[in-house]
Protein backbone atom coordinates (compact mmCIF):
# COMPACT_ATOMS: atom_id res chain seq x y z
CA UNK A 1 -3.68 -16.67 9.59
CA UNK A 2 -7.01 -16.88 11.36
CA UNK A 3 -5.99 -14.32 13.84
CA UNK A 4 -5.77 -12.03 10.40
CA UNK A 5 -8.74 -12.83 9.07
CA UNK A 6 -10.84 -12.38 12.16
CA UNK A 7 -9.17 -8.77 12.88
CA UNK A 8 -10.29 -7.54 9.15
CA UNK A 9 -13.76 -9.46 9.76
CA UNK A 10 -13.76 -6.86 12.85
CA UNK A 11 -12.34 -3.96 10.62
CA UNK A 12 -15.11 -4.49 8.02
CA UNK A 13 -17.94 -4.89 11.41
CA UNK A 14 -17.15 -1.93 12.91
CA UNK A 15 -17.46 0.82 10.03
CA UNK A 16 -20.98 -0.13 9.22
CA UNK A 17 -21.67 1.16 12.41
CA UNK A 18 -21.65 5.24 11.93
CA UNK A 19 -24.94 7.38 12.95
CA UNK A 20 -25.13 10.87 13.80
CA UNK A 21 -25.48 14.63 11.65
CA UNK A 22 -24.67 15.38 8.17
CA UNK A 23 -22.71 18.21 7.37
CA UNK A 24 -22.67 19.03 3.75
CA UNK A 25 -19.79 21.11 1.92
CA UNK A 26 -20.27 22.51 -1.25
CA UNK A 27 -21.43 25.46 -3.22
CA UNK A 28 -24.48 27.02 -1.67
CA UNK A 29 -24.18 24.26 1.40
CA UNK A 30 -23.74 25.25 5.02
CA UNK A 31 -20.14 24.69 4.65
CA UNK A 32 -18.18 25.59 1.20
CA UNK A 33 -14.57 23.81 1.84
CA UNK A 34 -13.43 21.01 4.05
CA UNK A 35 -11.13 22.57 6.16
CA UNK A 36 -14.25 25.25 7.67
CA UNK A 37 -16.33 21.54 8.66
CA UNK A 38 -13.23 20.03 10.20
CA UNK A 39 -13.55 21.96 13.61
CA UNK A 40 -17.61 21.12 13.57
CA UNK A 41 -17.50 17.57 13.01
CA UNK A 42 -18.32 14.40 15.98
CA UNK A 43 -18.18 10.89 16.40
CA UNK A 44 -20.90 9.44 14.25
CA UNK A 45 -21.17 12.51 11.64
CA UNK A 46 -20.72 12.20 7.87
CA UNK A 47 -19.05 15.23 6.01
CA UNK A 48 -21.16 15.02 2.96
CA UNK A 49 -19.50 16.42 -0.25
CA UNK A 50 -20.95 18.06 -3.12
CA UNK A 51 -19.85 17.98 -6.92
CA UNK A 52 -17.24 20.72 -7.70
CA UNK A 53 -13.63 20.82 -7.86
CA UNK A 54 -11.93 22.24 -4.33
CA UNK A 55 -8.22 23.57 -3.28
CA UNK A 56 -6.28 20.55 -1.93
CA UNK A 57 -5.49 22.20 1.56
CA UNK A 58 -5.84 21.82 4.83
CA UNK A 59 -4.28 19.78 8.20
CA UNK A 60 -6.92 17.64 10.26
CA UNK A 61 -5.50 17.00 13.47
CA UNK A 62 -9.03 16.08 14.85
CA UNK A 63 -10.67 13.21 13.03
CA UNK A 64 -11.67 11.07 16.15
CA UNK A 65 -14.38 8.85 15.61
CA UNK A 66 -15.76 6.04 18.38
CA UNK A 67 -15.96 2.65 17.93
CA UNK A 68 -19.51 2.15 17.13
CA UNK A 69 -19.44 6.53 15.84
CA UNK A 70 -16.82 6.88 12.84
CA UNK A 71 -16.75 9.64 11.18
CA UNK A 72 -16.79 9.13 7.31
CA UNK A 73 -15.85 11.93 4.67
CA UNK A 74 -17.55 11.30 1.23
CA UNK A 75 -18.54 12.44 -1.49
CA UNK A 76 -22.28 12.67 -2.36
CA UNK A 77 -23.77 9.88 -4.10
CA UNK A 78 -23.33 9.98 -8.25
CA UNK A 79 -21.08 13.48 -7.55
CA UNK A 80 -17.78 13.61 -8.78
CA UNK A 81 -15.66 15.49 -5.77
CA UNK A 82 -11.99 16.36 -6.84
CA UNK A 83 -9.38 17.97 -4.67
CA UNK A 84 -6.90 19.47 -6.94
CA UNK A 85 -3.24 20.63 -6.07
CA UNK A 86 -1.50 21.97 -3.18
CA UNK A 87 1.40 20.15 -1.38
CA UNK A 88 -0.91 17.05 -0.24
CA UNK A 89 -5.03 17.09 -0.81
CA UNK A 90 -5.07 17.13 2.84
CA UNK A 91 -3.08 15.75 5.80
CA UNK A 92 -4.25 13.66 8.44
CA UNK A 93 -2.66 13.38 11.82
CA UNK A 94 -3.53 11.19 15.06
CA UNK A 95 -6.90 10.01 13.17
CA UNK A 96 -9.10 7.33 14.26
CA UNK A 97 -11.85 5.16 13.20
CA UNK A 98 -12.46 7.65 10.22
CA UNK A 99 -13.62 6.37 6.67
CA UNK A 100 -13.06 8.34 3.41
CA UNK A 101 -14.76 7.20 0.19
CA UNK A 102 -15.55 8.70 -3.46
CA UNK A 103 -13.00 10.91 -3.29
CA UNK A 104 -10.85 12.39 -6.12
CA UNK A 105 -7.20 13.12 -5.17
CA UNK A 106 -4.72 14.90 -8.21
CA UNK A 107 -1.83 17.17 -9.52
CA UNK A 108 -0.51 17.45 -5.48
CA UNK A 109 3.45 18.45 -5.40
CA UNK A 110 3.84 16.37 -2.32
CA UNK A 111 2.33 12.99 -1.74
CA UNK A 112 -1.74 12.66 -3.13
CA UNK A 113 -3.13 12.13 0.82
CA UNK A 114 -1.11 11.86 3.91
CA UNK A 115 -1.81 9.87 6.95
CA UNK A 116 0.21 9.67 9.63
CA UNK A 117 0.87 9.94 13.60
CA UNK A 118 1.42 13.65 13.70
CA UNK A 119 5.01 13.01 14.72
CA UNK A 120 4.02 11.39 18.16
CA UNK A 121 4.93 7.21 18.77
CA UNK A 122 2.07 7.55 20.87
CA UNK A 123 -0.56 8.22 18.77
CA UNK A 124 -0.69 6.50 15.54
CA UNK A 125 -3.61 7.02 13.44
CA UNK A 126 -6.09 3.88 13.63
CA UNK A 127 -8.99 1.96 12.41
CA UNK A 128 -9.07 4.19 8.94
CA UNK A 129 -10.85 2.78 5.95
CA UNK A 130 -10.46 4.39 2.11
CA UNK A 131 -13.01 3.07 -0.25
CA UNK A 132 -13.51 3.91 -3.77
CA UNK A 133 -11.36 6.36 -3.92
CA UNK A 134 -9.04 7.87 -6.93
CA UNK A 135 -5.34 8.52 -6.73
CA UNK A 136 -3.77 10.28 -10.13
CA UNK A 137 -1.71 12.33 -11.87
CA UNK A 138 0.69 13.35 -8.87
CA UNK A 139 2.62 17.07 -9.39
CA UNK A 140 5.88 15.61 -8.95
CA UNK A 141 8.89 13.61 -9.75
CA UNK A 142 10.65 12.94 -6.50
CA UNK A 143 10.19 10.31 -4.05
CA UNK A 144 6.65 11.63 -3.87
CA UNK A 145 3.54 8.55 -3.03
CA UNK A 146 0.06 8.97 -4.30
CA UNK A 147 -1.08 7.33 -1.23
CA UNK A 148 1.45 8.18 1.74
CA UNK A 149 0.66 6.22 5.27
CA UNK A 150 3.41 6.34 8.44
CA UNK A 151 2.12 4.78 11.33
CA UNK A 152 -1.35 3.98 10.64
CA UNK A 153 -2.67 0.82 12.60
CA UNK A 154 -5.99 -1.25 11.76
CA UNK A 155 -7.06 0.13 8.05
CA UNK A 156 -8.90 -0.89 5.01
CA UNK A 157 -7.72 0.02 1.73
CA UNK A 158 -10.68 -0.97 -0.65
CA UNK A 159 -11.73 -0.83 -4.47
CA UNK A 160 -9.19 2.36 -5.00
CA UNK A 161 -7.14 3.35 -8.74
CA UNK A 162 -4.48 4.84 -8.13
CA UNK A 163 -2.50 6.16 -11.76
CA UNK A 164 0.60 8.40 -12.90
CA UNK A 165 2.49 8.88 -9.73
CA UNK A 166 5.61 10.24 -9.56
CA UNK A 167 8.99 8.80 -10.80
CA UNK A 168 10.47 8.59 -7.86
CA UNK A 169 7.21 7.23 -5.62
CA UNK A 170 4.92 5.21 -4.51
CA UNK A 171 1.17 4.13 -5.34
CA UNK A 172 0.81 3.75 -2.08
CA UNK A 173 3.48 3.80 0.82
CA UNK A 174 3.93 2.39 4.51
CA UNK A 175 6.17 3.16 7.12
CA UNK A 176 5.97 1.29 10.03
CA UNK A 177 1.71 0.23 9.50
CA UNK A 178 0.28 -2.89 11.11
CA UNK A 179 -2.48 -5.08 10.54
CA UNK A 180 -4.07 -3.73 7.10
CA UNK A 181 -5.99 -4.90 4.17
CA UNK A 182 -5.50 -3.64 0.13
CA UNK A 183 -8.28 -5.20 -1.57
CA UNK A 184 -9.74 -5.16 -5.71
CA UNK A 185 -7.51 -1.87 -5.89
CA UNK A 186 -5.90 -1.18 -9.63
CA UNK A 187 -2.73 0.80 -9.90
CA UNK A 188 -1.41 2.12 -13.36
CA UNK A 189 1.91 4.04 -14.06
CA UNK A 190 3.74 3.97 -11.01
CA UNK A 191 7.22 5.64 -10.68
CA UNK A 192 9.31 3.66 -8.07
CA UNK A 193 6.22 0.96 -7.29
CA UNK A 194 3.15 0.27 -6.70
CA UNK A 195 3.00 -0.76 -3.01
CA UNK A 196 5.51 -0.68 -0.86
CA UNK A 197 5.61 -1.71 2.91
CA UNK A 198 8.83 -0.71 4.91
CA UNK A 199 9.72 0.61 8.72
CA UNK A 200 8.39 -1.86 10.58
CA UNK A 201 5.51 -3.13 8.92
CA UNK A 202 3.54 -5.87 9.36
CA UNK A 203 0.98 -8.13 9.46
CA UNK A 204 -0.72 -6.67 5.66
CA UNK A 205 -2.60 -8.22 3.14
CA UNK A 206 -2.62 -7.72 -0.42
CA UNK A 207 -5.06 -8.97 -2.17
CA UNK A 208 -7.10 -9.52 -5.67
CA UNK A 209 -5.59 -5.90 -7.02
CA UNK A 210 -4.62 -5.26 -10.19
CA UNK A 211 -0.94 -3.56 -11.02
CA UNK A 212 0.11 -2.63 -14.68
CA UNK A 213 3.32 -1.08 -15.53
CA UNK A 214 4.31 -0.03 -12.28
CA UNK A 215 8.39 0.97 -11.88
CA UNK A 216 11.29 -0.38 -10.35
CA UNK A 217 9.40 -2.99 -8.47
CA UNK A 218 5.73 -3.26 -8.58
CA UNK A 219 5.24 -4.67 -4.85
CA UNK A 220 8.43 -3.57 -2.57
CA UNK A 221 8.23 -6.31 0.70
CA UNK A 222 10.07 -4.14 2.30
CA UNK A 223 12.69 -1.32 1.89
CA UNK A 224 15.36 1.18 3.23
CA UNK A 225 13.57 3.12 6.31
CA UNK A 226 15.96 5.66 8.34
CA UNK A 227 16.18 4.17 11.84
CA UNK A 228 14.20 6.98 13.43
CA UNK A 229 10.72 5.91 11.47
CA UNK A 230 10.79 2.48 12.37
CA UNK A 231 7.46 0.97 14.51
CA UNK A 232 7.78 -0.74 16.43
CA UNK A 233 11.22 1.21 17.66
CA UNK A 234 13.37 -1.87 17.71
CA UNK A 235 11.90 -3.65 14.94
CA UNK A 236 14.37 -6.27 13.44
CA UNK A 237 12.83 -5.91 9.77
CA UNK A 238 11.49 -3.62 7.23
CA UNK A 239 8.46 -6.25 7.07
CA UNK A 240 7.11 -8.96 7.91
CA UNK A 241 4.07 -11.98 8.02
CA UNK A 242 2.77 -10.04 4.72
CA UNK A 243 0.21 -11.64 2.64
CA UNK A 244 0.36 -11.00 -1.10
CA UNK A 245 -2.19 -13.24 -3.17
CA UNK A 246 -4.48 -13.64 -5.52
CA UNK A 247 -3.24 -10.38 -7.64
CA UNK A 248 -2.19 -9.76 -11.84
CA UNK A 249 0.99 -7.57 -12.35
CA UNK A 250 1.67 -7.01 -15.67
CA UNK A 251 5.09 -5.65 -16.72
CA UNK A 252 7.63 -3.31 -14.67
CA UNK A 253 11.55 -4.07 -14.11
CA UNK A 254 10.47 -6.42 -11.00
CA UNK A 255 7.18 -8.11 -10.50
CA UNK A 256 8.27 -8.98 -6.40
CA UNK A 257 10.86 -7.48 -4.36
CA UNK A 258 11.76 -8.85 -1.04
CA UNK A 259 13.48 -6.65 0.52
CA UNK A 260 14.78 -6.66 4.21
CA UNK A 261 11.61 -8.73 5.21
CA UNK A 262 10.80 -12.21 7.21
CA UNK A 263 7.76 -14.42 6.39
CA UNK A 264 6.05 -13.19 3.40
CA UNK A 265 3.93 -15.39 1.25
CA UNK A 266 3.29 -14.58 -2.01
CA UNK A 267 0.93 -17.02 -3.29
CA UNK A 268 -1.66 -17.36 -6.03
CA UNK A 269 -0.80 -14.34 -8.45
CA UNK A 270 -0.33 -14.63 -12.11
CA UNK A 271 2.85 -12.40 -13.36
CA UNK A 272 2.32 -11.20 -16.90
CA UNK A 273 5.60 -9.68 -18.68
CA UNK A 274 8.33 -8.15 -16.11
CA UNK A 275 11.20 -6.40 -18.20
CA UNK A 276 14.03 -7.23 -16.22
CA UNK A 277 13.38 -9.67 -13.58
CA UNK A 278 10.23 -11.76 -12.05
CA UNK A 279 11.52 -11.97 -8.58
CA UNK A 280 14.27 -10.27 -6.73
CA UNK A 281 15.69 -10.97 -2.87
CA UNK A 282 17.79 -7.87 -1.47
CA UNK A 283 18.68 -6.70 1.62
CA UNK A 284 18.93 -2.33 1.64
CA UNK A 285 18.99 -1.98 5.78
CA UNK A 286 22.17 -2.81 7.41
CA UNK A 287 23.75 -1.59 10.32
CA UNK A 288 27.58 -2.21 12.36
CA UNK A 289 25.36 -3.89 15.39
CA UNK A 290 23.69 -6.55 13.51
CA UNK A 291 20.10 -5.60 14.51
CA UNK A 292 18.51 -6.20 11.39
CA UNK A 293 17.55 -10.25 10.50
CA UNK A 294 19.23 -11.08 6.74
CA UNK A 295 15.73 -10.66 4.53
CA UNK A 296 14.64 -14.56 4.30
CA UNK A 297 12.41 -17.34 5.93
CA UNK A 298 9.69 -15.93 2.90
CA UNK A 299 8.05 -17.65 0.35
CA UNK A 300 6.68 -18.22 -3.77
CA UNK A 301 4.32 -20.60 -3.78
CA UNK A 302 1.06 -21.23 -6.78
CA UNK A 303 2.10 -18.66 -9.08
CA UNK A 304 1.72 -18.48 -12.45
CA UNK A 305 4.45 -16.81 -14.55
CA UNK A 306 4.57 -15.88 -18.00
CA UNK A 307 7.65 -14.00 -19.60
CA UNK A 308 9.92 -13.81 -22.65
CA UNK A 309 13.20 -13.88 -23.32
CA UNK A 310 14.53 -10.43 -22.12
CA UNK A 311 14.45 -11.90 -18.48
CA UNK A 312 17.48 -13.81 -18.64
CA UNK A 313 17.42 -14.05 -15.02
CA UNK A 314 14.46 -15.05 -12.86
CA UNK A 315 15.42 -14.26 -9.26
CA UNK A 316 17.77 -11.63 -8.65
CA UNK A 317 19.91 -12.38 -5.36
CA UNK A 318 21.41 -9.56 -3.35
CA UNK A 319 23.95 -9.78 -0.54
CA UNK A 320 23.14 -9.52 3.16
CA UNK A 321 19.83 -12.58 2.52
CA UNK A 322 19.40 -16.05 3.33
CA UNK A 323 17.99 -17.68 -0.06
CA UNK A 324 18.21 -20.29 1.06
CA UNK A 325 15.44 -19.95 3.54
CA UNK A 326 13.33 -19.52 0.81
CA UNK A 327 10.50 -21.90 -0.41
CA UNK A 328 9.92 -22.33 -3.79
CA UNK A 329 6.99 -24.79 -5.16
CA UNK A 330 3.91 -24.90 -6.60
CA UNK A 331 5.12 -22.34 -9.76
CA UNK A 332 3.74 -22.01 -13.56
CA UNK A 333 6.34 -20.89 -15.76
CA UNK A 334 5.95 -20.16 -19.42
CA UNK A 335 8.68 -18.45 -21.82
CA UNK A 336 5.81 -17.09 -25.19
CA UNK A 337 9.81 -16.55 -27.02
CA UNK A 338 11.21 -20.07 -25.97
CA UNK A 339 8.99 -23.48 -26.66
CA UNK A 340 12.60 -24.69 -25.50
CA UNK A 341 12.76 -23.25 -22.92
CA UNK A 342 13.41 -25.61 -19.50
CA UNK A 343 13.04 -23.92 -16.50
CA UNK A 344 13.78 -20.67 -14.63
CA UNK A 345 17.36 -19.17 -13.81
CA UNK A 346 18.56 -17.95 -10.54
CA UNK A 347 15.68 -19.36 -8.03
CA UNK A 348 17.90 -19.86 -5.31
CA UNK A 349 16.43 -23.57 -4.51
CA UNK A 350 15.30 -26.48 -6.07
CA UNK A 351 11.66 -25.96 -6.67
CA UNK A 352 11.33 -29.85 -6.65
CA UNK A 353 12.98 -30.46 -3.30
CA UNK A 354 10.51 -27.62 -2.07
CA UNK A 355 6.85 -29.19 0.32
C-alpha cells in the first residue's frame, strides 16, 4: 500500500510541472479545430480551447510530453468546450505525460474518448491525467464505453461525470492498465457498469466517487478479456491488488462484481439499494491449460449495506472461484422491509470467524 500511495503522490507532483507556449483553438484563434494544433504542439505547451461546440474527430498519434513538460489540452477558463459526435471525440495513441481537463465529450457512436497503445505492446500510453471532465449521452447501444482506456500506464482520473452511456458499455473501461487513480468522479446511467477493470489490470484505486443506477454491475473487478489484449501477456488474472473504498453506489442489479480477479479490497463504501444482488463472485476467463488463478484471495471489509427485500440473495457465487478465500468482516447490514430480518444470505464465510 505505501508503494501506491507514493507512485500517485508522484503522479499528482509531476503534472504541476508544465511551462511552455499556448496555442489557442477556437473561432477567430490561430487555430479553429484540434486536429490542425495537433502537429504544432511540444513538450510543455497548453492547447487552449475556446467556447463553441466542435466535430468530434481526429487521431493523435503524437501527444508526447516530458517529465517536467506535459502537454495539457483544456478548455479555457469559465468556457464551456463540447466535442460532439463522430465515432470517438478523438483517439489517442502511444500518449505520454499529457493532461486533458474541462472538456465536454457527447452523442459519439463509438466509445466517448479512446486511449490506448496504438496497437504496439511496446508503447503503452503513460502518465495521462483527465480532470474535470464530462462524459454523456453516448450514440450507441453496443458494448460501447464513455471512457475507453487499453493499455494506459500511470494515470489520474479526477473530479469527472460521466452519464447515459450505452446499454451495452462502460462508464469507463480498462484493458490491461496499471497503476491508476479514479478519484470524487460521479457516474449516472450506465449500461453494462460503471467501471470496469479487466485484461490484466492492476494495481488501481477507486476512490470517494459517486455511482447511481449504473447496469449489470456497477464496479466489474474484473471481466472476460480475449487472450490477445491481456498486459502483461501472460497475466494469470483479469485483475488484481485493486483498491475500491470510500465510494456510495446506489441501486443497479450488482453493487460489486469480482470477477476473475486476486486481492481486491473493497473497503469503506456504503451500498444503497442494489436490485438483484449486493455482491457477486464469478469467474468469466477459463481456458483447457489452467493459466488463469480461480477469482479469490479478495476481500469485503467496513461496509455499510442497506437493502430491501427483493435481494433475496446477498452474494452471488459462480463456478470456477475460491469463496472461500474470501474475507468477510467488519459489514453494516440493514433490510428498511425486514426489522426481522437476521443476517445476510449467501456470503460464502462466516463473517464472525473473519480477523
Amino acid at each position: 500500500m505505501k508503494r501506491f500511495i507514493s507512485l500517485v503522490t508522484f503522479i499528482f507532483i509531476v503534472f504541476i510541472a508544465i511551462s511552455g507556449n499556448i496555442l489557442r483553438v477556437g473561432s477567430n484563434q490561430t487555430y479553429s479545430s484540434l486536429p490542425q494544433v495537433v502537429s504544432h504542439v511540444a513538450p510543455g505547451d497548453t492547447i487552449l480551447i475556446h467556447q463553441g461546440i466542435y466535430e468530434g474527430r481526429g487521431t493523435f498519434t503524437d501527444l508526447t510530453g516530458e517529465p517536467d513538460k506535459f502537454i495539457t489540452i483544456k478548455s479555457v477558463p469559465g468556457h464551456t468546450v463540447i466535442f460532439r459526435g463522430g465515432s470517438s471525440a478523438f483517439h489517442i495513441k502511444s500518449a505520454s505525460f499529457l493532461q486533458i481537463q474541462g472538456l465536454v465529450f457527447e452523442q459519439q457512436t463509438g466509445n466517448g474518448l479512446n486511449i490506448d497503445d496504438n496497437g504496439n505492446y511496446d508503447t503503452p500510453s503513460h502518465h495521462i491525467r483527465i480532470e474535470n471532465c464530462t462524459f454523456k449521452d453516448i450514440n450507441a447501444s453496443g458494448n460501447n464505453d464513455l471512457l475507453k482506456m487499453s493499455r494506459v500506464e500511470d494515470f489520474v482520473i479526477l473530479n469527472c461525470t460521466s452519464s447515459n452511456g450505452a446499454k451495452g458499455g462502460s462508464g469507463l473501461d480498462m484493458v490491461g492498465c496499471h497503476r491508476g487513480l479514479i478519484q470524487a468522479c460521479y457516474f449516472e446511467n450506465q449500461g453494462s457498469n460503471a467501471v470496469q477493470a479487466k485484461g490484466g489490470s492492476q494495481h488501481i484505486r477507486i476512490e470517494n466517487n459517486v455511482f447511481k443506477n449504473c447496469g449489470g454491475r456497477t464496479l466489474n473487478l474484473g471481466g472476460s478479456t480475449g487472450l490477445d489484449f491481456f498486459s502483461p501477456k501472460d497475466a494469470t488474472f483479469e485483475a488484481a491488488d485493486l483498491q475500491v473504498y470510500f465510494n456510495t453506489i446506489i441501486g443497479s442489479m450488482a453493487a460489486i462484481a469480482y470477477v476473475g480477479c486476486q486481492r481486491v479490497e473493497v473497503a469503506h463504501n456504503t451500498i444503497i439499494d442494489p436490485e438483484k444482488w449486493v455482491i457477486r463472485i464469478l469467474q468469466e476467463t477459463v481456458n483447457p491449460q489452467d493459466r488463469f488463478e480461480k477469482c479469490g484471495n479478495n476481500s469485503f471489509t467496513n461496509n455499510v449495506i442497506c437493502k430491501g427485500n427483493k435481494v433475496a440473495i446477498d452474494c452471488n457465487i459462480g463456478s470456477n472461484t475460491t469463496p472461500e478465500t474470501f474475507v468477510f468482516s467488519g459489514n453494516i447490514w440493514y433490510n428498511y422491509d425486514d426489522p426481522e430480518w437476521k443476517e445476510p444470505v449467501g456470503i460464502p464465510v462466516n463473517p464472525t470467524l473473519q480477523p
